[in-house]
N, C-alpha and C. Protein backbone atom coordinates (compact mmCIF):
# COMPACT_ATOMS: atom_id res chain seq x y z
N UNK A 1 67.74 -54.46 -168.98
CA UNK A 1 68.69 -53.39 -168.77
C UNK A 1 69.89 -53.60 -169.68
N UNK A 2 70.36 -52.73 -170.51
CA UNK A 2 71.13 -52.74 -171.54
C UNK A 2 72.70 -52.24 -170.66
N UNK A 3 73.73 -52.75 -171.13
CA UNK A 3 74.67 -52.48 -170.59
C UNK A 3 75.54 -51.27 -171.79
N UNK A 4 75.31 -49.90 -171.59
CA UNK A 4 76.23 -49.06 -173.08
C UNK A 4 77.56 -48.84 -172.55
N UNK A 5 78.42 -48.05 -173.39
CA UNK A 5 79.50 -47.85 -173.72
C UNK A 5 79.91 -47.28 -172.31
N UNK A 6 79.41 -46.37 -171.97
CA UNK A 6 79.88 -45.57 -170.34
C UNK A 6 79.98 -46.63 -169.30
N UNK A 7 78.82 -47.54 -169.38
CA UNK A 7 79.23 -48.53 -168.31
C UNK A 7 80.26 -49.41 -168.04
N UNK A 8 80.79 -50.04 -169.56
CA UNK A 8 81.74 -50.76 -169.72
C UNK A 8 83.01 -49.57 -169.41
N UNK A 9 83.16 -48.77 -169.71
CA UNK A 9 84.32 -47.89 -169.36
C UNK A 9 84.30 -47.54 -167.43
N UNK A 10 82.98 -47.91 -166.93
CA UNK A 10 83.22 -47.72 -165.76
C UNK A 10 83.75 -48.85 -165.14
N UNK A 11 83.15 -50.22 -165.54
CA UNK A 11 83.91 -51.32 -164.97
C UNK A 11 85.81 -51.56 -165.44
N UNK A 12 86.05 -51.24 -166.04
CA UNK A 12 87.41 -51.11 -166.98
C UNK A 12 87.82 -50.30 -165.84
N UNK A 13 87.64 -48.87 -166.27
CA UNK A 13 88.43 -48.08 -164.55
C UNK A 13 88.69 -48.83 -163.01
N UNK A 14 87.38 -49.32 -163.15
CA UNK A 14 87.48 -50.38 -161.64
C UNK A 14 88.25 -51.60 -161.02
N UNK A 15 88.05 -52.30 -162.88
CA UNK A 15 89.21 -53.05 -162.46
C UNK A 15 90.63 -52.77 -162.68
N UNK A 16 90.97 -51.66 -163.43
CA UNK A 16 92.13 -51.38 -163.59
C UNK A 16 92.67 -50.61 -162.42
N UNK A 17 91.88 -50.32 -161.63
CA UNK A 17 92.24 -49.65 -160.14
C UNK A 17 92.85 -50.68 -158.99
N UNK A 18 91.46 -51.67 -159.21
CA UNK A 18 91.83 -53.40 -158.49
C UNK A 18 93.31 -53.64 -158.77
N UNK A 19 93.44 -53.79 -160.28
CA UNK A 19 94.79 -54.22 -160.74
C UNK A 19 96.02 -53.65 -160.34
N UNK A 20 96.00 -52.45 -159.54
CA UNK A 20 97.18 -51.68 -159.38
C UNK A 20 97.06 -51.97 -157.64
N UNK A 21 95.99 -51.80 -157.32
CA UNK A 21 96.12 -52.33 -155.61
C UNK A 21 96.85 -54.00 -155.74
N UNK A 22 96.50 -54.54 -156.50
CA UNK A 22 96.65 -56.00 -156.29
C UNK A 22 98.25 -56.03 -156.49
N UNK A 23 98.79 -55.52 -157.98
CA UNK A 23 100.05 -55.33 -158.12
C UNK A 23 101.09 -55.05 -157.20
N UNK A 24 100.52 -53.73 -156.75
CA UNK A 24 101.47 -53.11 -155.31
C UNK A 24 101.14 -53.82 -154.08
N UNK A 25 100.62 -54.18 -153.58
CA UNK A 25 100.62 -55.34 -152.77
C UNK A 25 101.47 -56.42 -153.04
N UNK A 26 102.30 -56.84 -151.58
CA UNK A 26 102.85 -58.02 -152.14
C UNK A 26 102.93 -58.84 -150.86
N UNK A 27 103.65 -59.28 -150.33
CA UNK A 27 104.14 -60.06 -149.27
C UNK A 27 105.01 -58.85 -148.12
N UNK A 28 104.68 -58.89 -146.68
CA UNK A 28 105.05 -58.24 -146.04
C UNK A 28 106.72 -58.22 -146.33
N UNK A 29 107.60 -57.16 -146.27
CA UNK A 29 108.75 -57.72 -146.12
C UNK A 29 109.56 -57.00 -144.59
N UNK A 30 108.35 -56.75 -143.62
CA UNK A 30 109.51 -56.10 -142.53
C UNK A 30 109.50 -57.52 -141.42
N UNK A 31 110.95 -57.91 -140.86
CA UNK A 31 111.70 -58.78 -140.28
C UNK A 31 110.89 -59.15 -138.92
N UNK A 32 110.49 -60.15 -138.72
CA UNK A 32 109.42 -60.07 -137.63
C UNK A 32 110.12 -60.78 -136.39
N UNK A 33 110.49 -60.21 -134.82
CA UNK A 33 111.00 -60.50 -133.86
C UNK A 33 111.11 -61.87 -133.90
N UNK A 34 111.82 -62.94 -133.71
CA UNK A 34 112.10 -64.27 -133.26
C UNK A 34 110.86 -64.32 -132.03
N UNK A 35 109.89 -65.56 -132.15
CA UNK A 35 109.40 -65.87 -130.59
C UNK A 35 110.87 -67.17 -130.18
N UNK A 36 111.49 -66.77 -129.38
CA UNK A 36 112.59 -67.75 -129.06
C UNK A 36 113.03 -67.35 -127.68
N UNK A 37 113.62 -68.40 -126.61
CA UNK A 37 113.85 -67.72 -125.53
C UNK A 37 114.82 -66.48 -125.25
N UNK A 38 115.23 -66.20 -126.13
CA UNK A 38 116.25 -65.09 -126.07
C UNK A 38 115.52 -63.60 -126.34
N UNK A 39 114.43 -63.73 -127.26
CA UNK A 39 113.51 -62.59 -127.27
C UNK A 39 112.41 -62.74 -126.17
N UNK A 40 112.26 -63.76 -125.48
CA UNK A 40 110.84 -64.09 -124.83
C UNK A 40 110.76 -62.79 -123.13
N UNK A 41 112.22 -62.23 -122.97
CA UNK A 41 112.00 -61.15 -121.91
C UNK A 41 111.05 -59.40 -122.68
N UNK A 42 110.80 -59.27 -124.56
CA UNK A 42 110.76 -58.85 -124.97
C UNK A 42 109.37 -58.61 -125.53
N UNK A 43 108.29 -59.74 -125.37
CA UNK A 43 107.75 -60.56 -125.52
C UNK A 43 106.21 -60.40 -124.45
N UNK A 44 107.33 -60.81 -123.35
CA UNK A 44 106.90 -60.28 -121.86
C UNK A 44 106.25 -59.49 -121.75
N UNK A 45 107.31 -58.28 -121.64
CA UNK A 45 107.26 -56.82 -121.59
C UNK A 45 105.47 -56.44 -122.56
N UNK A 46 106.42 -56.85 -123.74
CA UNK A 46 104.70 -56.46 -124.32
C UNK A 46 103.52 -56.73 -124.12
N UNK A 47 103.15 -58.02 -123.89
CA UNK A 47 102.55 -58.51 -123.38
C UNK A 47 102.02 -58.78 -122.18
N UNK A 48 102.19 -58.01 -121.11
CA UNK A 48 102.23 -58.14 -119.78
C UNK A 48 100.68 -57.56 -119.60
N UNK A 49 100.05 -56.85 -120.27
CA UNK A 49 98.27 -56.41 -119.87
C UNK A 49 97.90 -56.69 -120.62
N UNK A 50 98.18 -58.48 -121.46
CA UNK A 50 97.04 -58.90 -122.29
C UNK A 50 95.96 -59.05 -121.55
N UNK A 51 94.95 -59.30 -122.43
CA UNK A 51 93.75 -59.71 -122.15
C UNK A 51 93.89 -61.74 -121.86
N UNK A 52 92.95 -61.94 -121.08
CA UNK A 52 93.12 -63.38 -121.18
C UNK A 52 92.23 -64.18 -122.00
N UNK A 53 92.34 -65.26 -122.03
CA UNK A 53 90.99 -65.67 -123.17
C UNK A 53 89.56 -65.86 -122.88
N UNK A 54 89.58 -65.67 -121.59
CA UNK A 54 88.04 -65.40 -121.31
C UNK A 54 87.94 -64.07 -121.34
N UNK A 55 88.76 -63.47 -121.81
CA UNK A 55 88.24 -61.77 -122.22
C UNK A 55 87.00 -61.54 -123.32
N UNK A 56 86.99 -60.58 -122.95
CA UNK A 56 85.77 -60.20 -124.21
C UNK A 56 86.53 -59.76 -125.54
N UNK A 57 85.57 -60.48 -126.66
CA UNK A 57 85.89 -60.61 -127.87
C UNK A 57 86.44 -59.16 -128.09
N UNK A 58 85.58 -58.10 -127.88
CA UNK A 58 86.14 -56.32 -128.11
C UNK A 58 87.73 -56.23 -127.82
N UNK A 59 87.79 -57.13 -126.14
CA UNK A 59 89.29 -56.33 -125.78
C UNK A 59 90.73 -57.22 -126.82
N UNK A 60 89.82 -58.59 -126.85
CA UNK A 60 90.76 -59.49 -127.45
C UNK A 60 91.19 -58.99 -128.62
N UNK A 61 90.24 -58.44 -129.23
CA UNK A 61 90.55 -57.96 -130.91
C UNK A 61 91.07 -56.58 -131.11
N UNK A 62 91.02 -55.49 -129.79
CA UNK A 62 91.79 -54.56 -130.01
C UNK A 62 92.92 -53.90 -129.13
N UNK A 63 93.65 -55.31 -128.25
CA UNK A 63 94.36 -55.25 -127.76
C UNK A 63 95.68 -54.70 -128.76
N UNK A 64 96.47 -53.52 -128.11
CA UNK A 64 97.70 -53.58 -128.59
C UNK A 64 98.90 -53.88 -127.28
N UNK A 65 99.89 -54.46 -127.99
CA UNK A 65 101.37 -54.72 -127.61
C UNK A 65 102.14 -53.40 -126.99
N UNK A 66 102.57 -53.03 -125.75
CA UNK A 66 102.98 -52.53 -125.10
C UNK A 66 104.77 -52.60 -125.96
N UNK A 67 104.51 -51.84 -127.01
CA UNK A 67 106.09 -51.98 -127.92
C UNK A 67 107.17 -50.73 -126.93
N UNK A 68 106.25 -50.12 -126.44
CA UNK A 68 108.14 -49.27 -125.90
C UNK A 68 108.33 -49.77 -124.42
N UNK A 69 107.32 -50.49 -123.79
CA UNK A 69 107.81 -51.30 -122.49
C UNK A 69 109.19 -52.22 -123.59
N UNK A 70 108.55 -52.73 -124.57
CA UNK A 70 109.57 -54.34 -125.14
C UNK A 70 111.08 -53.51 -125.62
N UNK A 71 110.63 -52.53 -126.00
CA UNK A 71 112.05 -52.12 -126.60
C UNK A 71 113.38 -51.55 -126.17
N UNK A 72 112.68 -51.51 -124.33
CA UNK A 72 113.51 -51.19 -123.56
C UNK A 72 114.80 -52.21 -123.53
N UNK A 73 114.72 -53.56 -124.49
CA UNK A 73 115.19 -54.84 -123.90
C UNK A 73 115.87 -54.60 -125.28
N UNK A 74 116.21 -54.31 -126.30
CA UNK A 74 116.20 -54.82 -127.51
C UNK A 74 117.74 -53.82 -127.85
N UNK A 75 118.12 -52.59 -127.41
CA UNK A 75 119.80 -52.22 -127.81
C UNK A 75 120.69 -52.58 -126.87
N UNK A 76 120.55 -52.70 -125.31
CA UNK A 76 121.47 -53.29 -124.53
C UNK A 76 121.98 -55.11 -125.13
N UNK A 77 121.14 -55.66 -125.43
CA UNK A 77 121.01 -56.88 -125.19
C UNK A 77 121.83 -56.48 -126.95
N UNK A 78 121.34 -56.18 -128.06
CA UNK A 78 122.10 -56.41 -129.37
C UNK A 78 123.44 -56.30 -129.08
N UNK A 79 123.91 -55.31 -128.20
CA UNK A 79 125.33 -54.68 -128.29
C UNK A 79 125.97 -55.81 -127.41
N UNK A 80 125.46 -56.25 -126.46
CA UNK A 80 126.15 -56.87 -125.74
C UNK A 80 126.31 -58.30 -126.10
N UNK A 81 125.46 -58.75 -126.94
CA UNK A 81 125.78 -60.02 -127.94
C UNK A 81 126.75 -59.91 -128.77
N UNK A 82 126.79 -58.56 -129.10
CA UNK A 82 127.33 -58.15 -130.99
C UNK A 82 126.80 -58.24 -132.32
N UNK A 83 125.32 -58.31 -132.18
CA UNK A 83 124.43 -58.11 -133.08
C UNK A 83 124.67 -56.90 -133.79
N UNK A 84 125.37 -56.98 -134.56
CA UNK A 84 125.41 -55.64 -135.71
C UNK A 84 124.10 -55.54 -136.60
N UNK A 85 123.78 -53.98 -136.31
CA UNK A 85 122.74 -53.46 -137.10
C UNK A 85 122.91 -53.00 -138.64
N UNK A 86 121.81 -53.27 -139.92
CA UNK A 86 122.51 -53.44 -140.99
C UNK A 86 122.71 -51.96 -141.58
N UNK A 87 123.75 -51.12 -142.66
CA UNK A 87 123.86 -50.31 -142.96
C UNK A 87 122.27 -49.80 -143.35
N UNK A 88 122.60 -48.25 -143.23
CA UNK A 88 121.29 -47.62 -143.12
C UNK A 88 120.08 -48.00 -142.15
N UNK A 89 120.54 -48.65 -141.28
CA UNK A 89 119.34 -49.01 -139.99
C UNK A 89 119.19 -47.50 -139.36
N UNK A 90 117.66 -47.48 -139.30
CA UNK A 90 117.02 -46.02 -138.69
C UNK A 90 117.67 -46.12 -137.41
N UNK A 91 117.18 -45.25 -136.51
CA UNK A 91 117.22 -45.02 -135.34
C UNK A 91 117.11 -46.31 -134.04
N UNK A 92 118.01 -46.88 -133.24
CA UNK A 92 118.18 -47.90 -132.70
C UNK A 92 117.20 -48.04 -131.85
N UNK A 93 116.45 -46.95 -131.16
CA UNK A 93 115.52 -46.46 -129.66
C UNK A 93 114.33 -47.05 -130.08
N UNK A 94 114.09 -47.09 -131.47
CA UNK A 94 112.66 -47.76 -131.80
C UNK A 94 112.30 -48.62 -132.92
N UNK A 95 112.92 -49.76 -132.28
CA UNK A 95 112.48 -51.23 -133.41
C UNK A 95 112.04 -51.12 -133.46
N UNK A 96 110.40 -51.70 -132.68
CA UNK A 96 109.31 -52.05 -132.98
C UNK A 96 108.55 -51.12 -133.75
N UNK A 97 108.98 -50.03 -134.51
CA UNK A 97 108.86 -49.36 -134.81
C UNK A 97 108.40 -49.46 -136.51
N UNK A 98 109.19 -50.53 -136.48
CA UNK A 98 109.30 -51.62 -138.21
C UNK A 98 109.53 -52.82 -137.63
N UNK A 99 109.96 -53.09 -136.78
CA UNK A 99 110.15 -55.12 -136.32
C UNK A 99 108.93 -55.51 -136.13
N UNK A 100 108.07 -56.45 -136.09
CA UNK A 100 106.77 -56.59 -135.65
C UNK A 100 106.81 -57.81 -134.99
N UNK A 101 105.68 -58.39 -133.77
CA UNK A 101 106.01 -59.41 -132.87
C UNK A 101 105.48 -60.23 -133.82
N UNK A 102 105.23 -62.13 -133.61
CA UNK A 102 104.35 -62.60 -134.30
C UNK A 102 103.53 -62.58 -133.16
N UNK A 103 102.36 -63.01 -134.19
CA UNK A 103 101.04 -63.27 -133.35
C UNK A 103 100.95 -64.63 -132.44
C-alpha cells in the first residue's frame, strides 16, 4: 500500500488539529475550595448523599456534589470573616459555579 500526496495532507491536517487542542489546553486555572476545617461545613453539605464505598462502581463514578446545598454556607460566612471578593467577581449566590471541591 503506497502512501500518495492526499494522504500525507490528511495526516498533516490531523495533526495540526492535535496541535491546536494540545496548545489550548493548559492547566486548570479555576481556584479550588480549601478541604480545611473552616470549609469542611461546605463540604458536608455537598456531600451528604454520597455514595459509600461499597457502592456500586455506576453510582460511585457518577455521583455529583450537591453544590447549591454547599453554597448556602459560602457568602454569610465570607462577609462575616471579611473575605473580600476580587474585582470583577461574578455573581456571589453561585461559587461553585467556577470554585470546584477537590476530590
Amino acid at each position: 500500500m503506497k502512501i500518495d500526496k492526499r494522504d500525507w495532507m490528511f495526516i498533516a491536517v490531523v495533526v495540526v488539529v492535535l496541535g491546536i487542542f494540545v496548545a489550548i489546553s493548559g492547566k486548570e486555572k479555576t481556584t479550588l475550595v480549601p478541604n480545611n476545617a473552616m470549609h469542611k461545613v461546605s463540604y458536608d453539605a455537598a456531600y451528604k448523599n454520597a455514595p459509600g464505598p461499597d457502592a456500586s462502581l455506576y453510582k460511585r463514578t457518577f455521583f455529583k456534589a450537591d453544590k447549591k446545598a454547599a453554597e448556602v454556607y459560602c457568602e454569610p460566612c465570607h462577609k462575616e470573616k471579611g473575605v473580600p471578593y476580587p474585582p470583577n467577581h461574578p455573581a456571589k449566590n453561585r461559587c461553585l459555579f467556577c470554585h470546584k471541591f477537590k476530590r
